[in-house]
PDB file of N, CA and C in Angstrom:
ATOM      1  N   UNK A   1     -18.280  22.751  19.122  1.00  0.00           N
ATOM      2  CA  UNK A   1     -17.469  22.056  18.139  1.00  0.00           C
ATOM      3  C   UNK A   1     -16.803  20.832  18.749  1.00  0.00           C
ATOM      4  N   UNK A   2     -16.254  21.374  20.252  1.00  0.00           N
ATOM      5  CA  UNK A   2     -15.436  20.046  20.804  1.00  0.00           C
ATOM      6  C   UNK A   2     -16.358  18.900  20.621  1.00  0.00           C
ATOM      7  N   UNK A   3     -17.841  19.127  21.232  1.00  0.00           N
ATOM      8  CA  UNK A   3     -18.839  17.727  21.664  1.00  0.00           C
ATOM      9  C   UNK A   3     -19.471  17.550  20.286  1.00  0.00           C
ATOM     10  N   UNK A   4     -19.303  18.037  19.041  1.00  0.00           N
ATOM     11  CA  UNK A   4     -19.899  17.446  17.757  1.00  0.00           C
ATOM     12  C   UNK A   4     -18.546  16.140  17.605  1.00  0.00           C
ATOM     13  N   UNK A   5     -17.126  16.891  17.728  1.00  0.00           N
ATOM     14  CA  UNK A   5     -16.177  15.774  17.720  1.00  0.00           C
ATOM     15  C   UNK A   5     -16.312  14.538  18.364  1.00  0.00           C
ATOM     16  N   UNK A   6     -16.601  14.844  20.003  1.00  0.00           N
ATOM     17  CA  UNK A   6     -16.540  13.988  21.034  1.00  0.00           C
ATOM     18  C   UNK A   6     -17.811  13.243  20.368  1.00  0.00           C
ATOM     19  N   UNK A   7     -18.941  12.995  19.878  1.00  0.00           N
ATOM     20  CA  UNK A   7     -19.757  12.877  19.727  1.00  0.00           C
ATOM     21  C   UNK A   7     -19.778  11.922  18.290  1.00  0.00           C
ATOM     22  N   UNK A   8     -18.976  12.054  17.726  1.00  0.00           N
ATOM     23  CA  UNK A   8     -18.612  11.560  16.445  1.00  0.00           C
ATOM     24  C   UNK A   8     -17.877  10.571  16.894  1.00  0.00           C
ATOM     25  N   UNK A   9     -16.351  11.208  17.439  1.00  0.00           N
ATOM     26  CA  UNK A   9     -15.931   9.753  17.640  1.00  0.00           C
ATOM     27  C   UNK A   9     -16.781   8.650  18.228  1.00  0.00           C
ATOM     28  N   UNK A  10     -17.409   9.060  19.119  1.00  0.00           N
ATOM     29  CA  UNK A  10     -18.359   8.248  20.484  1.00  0.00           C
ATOM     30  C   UNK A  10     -19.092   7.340  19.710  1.00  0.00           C
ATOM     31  N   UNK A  11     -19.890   7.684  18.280  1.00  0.00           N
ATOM     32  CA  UNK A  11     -20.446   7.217  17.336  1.00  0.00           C
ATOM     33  C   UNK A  11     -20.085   6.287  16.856  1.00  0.00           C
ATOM     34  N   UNK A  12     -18.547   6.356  16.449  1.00  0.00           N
ATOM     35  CA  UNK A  12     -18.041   6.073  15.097  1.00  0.00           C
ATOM     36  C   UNK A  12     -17.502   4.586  16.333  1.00  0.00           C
ATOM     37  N   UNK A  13     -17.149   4.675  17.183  1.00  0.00           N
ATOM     38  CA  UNK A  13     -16.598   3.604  18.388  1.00  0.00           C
ATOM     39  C   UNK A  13     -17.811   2.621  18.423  1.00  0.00           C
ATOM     40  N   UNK A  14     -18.617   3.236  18.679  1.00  0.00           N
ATOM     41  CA  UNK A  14     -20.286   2.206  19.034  1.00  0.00           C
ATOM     42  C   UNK A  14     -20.375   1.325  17.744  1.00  0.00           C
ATOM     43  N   UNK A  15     -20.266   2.225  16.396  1.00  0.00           N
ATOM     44  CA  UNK A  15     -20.539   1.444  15.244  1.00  0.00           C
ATOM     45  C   UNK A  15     -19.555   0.204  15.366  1.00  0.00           C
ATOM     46  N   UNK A  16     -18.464   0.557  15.529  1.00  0.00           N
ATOM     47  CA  UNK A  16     -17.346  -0.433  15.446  1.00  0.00           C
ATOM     48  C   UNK A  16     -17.356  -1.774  15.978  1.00  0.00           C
ATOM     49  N   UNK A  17     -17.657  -1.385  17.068  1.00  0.00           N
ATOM     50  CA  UNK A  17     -17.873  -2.621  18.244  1.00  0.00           C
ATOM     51  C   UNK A  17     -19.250  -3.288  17.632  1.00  0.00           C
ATOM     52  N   UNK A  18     -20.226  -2.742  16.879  1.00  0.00           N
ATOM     53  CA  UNK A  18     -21.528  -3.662  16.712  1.00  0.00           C
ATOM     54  C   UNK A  18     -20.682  -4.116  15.982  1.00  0.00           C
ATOM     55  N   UNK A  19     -20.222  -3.713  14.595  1.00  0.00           N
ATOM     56  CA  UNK A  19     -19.534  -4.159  13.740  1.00  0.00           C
ATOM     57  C   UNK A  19     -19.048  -6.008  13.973  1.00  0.00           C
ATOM     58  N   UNK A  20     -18.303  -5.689  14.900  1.00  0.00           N
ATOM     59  CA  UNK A  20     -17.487  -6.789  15.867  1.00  0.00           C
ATOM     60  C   UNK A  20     -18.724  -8.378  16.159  1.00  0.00           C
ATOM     61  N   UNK A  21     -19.609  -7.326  16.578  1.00  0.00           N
ATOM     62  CA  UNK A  21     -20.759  -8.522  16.588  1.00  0.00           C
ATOM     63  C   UNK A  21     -21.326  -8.877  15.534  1.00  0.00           C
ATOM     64  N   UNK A  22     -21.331  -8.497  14.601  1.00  0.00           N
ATOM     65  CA  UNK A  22     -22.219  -9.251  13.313  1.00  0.00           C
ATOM     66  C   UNK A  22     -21.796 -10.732  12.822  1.00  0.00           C
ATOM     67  N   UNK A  23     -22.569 -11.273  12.454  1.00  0.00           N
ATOM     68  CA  UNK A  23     -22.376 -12.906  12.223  1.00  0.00           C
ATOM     69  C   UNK A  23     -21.653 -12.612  10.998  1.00  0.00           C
ATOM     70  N   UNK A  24     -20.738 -13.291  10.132  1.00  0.00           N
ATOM     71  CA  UNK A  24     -20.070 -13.432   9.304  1.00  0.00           C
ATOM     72  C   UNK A  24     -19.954 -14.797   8.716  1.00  0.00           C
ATOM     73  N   UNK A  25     -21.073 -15.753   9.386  1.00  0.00           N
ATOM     74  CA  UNK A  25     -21.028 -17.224   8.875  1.00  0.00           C
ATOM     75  C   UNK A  25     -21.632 -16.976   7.867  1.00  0.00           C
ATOM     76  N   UNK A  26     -22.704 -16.134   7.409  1.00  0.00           N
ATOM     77  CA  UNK A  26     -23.369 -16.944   5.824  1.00  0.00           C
ATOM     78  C   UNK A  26     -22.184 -16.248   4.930  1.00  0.00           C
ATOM     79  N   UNK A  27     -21.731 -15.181   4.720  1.00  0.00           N
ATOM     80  CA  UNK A  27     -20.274 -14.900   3.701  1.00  0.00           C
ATOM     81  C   UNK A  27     -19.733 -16.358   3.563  1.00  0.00           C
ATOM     82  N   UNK A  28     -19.560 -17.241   4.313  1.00  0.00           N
ATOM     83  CA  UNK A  28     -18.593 -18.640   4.281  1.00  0.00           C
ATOM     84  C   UNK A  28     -19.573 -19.182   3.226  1.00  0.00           C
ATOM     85  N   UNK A  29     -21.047 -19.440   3.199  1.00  0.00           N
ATOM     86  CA  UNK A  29     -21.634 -20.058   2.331  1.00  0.00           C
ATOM     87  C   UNK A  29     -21.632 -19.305   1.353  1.00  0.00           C
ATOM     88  N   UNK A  30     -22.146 -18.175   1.317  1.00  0.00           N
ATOM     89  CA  UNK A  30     -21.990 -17.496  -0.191  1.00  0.00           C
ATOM     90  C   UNK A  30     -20.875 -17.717  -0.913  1.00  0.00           C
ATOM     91  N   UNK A  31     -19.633 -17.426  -0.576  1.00  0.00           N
ATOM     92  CA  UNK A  31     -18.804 -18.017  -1.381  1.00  0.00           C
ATOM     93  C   UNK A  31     -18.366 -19.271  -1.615  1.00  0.00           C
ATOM     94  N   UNK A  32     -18.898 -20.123  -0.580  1.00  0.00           N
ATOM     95  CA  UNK A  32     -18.674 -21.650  -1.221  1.00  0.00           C
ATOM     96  C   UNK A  32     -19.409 -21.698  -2.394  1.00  0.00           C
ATOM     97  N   UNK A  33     -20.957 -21.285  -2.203  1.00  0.00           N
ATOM     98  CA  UNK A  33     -21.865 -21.688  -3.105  1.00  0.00           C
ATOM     99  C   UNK A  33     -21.452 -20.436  -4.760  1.00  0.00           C
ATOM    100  N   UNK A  34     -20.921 -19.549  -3.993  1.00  0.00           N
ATOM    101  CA  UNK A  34     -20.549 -18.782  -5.748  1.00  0.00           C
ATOM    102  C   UNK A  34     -19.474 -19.718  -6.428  1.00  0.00           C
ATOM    103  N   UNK A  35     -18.264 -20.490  -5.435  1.00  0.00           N
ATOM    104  CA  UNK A  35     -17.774 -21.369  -6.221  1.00  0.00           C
ATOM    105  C   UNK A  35     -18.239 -22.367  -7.003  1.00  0.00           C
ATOM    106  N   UNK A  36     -19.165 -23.099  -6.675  1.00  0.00           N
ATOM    107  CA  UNK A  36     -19.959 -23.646  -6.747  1.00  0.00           C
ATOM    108  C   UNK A  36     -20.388 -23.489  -8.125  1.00  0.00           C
ATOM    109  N   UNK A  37     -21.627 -22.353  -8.531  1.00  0.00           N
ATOM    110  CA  UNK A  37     -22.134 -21.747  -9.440  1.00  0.00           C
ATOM    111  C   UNK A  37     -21.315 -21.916 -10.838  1.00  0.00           C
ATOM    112  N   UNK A  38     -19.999 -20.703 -10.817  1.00  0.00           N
ATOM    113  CA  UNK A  38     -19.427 -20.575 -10.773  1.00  0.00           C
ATOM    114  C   UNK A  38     -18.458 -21.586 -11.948  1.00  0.00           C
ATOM    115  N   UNK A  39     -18.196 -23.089 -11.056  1.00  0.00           N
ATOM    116  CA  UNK A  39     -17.339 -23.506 -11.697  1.00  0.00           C
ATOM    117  C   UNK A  39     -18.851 -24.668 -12.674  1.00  0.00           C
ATOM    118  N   UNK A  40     -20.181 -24.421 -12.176  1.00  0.00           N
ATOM    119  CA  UNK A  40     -20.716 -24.927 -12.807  1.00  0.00           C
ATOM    120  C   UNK A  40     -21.240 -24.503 -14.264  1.00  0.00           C
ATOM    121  N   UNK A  41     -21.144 -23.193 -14.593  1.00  0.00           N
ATOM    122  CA  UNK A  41     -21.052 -22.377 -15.419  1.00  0.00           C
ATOM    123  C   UNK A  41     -19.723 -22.557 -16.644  1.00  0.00           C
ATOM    124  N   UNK A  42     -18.766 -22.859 -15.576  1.00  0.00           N
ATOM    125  CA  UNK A  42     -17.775 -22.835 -16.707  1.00  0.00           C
ATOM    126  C   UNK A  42     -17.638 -24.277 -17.397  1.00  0.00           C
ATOM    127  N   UNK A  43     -18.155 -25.119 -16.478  1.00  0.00           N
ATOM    128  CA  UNK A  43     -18.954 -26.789 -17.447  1.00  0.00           C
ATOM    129  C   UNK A  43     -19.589 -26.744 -18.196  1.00  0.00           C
ATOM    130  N   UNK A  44     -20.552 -25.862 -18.122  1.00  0.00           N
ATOM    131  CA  UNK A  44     -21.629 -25.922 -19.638  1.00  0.00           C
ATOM    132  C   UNK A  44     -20.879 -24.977 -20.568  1.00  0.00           C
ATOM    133  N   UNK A  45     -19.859 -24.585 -20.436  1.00  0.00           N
ATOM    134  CA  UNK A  45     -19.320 -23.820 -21.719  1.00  0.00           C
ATOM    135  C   UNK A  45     -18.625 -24.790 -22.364  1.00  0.00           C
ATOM    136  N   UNK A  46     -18.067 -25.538 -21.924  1.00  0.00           N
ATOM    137  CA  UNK A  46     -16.984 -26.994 -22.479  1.00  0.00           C
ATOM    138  C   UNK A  46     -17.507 -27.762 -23.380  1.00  0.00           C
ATOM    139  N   UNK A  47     -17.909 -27.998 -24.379  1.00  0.00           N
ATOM    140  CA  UNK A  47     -18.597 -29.145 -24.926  1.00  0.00           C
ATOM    141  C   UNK A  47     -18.228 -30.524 -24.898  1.00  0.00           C
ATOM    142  N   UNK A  48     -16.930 -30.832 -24.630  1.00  0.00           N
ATOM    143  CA  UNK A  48     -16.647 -32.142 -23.899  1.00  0.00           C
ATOM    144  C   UNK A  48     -15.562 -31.628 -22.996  1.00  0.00           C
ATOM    145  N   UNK A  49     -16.212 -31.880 -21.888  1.00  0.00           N
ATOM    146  CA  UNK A  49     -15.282 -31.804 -20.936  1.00  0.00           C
ATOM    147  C   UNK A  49     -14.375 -32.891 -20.725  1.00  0.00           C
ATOM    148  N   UNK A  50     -13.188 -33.436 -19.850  1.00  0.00           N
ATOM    149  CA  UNK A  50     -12.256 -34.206 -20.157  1.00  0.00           C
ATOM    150  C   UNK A  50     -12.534 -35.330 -19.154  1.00  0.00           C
ATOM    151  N   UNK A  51     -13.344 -34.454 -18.033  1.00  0.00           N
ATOM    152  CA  UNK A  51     -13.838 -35.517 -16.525  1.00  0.00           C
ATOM    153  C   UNK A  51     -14.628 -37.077 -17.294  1.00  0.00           C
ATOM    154  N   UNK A  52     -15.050 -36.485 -18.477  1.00  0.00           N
ATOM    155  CA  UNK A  52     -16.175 -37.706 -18.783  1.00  0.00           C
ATOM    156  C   UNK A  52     -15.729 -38.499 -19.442  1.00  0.00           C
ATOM    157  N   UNK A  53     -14.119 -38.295 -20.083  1.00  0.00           N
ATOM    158  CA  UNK A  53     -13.737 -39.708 -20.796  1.00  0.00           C
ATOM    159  C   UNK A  53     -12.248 -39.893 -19.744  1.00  0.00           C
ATOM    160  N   UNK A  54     -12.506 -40.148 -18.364  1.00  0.00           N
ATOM    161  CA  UNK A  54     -11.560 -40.033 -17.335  1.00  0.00           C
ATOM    162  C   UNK A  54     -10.980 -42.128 -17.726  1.00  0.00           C
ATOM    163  N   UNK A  55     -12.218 -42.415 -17.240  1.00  0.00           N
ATOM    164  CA  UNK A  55     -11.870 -43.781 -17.373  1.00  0.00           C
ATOM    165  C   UNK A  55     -11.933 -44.267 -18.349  1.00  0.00           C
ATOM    166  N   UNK A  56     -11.729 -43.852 -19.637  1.00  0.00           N
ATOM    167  CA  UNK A  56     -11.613 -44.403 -20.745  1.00  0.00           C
ATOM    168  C   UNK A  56     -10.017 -44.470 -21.236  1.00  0.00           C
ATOM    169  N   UNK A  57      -9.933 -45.834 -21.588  1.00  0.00           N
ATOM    170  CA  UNK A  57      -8.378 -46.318 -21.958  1.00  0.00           C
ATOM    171  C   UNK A  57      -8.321 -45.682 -23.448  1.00  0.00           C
ATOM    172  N   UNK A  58      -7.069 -44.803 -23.277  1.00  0.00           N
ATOM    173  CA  UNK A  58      -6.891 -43.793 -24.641  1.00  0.00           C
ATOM    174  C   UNK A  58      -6.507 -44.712 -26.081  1.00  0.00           C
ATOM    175  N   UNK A  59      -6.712 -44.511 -26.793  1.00  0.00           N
ATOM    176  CA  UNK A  59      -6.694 -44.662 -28.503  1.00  0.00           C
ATOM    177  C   UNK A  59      -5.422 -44.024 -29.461  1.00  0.00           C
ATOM    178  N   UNK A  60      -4.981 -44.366 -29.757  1.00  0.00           N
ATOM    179  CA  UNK A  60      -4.367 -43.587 -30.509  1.00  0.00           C
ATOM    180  C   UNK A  60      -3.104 -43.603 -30.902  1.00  0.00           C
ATOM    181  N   UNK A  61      -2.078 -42.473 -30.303  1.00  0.00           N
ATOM    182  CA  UNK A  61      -0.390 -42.481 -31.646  1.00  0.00           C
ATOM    183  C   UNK A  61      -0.036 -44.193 -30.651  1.00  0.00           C
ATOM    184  N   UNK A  62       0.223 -44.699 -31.602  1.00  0.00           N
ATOM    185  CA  UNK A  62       1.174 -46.397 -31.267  1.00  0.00           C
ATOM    186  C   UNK A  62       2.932 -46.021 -30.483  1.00  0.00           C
ATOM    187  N   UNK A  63       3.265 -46.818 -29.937  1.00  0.00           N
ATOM    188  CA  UNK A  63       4.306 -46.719 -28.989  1.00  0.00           C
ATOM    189  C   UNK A  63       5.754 -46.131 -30.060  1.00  0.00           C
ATOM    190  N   UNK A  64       5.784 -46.488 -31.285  1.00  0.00           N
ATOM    191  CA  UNK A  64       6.744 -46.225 -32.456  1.00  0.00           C
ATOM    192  C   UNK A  64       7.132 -44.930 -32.064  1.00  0.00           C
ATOM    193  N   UNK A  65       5.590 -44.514 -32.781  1.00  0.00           N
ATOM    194  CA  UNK A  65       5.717 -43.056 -33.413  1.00  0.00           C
ATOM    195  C   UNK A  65       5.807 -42.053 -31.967  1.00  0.00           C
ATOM    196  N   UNK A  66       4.967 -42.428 -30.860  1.00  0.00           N
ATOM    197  CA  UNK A  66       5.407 -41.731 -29.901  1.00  0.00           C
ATOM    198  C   UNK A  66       6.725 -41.660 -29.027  1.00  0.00           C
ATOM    199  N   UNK A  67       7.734 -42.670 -29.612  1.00  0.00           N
ATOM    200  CA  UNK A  67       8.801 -42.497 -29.071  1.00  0.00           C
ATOM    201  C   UNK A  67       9.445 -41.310 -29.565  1.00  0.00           C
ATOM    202  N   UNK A  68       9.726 -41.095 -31.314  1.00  0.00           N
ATOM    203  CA  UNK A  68       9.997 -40.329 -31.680  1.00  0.00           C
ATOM    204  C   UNK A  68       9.356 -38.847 -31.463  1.00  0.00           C
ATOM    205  N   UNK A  69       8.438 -38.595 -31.323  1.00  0.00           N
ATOM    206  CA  UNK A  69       7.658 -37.054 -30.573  1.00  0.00           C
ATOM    207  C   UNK A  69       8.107 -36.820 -29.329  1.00  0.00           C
ATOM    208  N   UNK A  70       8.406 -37.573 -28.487  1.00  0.00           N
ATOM    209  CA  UNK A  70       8.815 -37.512 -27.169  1.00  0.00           C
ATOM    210  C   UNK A  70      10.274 -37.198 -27.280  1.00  0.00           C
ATOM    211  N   UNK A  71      11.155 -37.674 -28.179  1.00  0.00           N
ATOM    212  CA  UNK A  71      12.590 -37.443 -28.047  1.00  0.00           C
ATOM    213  C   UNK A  71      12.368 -36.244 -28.880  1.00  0.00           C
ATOM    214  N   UNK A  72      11.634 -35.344 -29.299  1.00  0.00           N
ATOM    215  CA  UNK A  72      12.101 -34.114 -30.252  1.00  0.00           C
ATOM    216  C   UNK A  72      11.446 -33.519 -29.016  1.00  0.00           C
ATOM    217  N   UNK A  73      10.429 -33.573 -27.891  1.00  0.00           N
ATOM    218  CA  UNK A  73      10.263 -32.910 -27.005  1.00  0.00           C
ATOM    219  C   UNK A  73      11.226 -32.949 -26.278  1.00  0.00           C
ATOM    220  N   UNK A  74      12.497 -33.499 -25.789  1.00  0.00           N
ATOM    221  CA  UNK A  74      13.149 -34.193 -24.676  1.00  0.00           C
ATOM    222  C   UNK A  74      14.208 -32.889 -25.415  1.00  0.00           C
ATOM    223  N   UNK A  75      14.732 -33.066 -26.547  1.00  0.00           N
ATOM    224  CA  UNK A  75      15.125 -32.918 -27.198  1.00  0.00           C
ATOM    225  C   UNK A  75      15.432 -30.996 -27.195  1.00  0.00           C
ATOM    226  N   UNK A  76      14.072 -30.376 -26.912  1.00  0.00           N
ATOM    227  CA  UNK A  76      13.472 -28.725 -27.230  1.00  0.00           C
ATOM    228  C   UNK A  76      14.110 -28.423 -25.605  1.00  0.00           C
ATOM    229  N   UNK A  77      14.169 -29.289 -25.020  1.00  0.00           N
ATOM    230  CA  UNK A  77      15.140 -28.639 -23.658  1.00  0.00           C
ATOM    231  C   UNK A  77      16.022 -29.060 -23.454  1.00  0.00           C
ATOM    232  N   UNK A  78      17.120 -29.321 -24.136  1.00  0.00           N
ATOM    233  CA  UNK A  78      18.634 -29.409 -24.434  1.00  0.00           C
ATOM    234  C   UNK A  78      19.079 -27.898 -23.840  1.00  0.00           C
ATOM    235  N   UNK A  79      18.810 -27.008 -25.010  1.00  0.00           N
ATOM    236  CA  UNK A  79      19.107 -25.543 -25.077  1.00  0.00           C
ATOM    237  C   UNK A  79      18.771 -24.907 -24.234  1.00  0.00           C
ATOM    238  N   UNK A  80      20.096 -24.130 -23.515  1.00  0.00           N
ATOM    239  CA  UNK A  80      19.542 -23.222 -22.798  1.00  0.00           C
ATOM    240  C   UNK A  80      18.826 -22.013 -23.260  1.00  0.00           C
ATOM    241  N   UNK A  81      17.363 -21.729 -22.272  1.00  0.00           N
ATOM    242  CA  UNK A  81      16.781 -20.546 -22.868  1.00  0.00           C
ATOM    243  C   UNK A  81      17.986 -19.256 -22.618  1.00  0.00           C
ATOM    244  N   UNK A  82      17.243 -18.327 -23.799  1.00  0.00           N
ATOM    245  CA  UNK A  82      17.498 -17.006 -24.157  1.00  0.00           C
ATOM    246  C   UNK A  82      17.289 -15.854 -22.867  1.00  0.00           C
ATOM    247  N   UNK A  83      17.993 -15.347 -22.281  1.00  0.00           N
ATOM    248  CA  UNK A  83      17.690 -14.247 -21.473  1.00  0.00           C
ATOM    249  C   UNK A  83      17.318 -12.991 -21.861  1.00  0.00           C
ATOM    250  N   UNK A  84      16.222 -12.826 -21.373  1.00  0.00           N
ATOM    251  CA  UNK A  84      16.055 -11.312 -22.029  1.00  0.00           C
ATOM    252  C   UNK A  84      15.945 -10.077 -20.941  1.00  0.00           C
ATOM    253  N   UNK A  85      16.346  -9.184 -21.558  1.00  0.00           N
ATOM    254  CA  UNK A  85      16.052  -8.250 -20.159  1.00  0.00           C
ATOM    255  C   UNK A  85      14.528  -7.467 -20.673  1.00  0.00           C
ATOM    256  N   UNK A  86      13.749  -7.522 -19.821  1.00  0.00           N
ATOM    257  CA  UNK A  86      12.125  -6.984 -19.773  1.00  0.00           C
ATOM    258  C   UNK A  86      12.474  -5.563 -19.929  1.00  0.00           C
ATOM    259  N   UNK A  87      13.157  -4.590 -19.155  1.00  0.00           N
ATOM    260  CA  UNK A  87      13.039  -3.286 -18.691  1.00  0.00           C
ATOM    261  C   UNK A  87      13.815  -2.698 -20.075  1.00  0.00           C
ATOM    262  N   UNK A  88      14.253  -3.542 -21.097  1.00  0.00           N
ATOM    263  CA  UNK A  88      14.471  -3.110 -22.142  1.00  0.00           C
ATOM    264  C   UNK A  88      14.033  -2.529 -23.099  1.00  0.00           C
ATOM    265  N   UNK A  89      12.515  -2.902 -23.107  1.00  0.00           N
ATOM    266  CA  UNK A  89      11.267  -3.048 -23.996  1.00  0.00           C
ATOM    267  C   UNK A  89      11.408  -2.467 -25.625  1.00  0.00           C
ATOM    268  N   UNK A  90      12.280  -3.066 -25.517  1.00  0.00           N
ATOM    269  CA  UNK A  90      12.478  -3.290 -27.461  1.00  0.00           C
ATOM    270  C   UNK A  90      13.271  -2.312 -27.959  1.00  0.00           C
ATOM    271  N   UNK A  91      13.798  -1.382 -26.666  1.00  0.00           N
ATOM    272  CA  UNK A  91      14.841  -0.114 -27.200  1.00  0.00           C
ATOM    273  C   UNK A  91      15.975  -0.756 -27.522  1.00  0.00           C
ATOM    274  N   UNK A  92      16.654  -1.084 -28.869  1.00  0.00           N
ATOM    275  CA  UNK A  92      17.577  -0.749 -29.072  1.00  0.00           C
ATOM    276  C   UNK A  92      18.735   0.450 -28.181  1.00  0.00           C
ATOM    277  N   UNK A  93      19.685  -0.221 -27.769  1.00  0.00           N
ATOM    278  CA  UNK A  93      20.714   0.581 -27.497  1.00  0.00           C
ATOM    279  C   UNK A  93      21.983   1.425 -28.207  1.00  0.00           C
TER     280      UNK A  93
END
């Protein structure tokens, strides 16, 4: 029984140390290249993505009307937020 132990550990030590030696450089490419994949996948789901009208000079609300949208945004953080306690979870006290 002792030398099935001794014998196991002795095993389980050898594995370890190869362990130690194994190359671990292509893992670095695999996951570059799953990023890769990956975020190329989530491009063809987009039907316009935003990269492609990057350099295009925008169109649109005139300096007027966007002053006023901007001061009702400016505006929505005046107020301090509401505190809530989480661990409450909707019990009435």
């Amino acid at each position: 029984m002792q030398k099935k132990i001794s014998v196991c550990l002795l095993f389980s030590a050898a594995l370890f140390l190869a362990a130690g030696c194994a190359s671990f450089e292509s893992a670095y490419y695999v996951d570059r290249e799953f990023g890769l994949a990956s975020q190329a996948s989530w491009d063809q789901q987009i039907l316009y993505p935003d990269y492609r009208y990057a350099d295009a000079i925008p169109e649109g609300t005139p300096g007027i009307i966007a002053e006023e949208i901007m001061a009702v945004h400016i505006e929505s953080y005046e107020k301090e937020p509401t505190k809530v306690n989480v661990f409450q979870l909707g019990v009435q006290q």
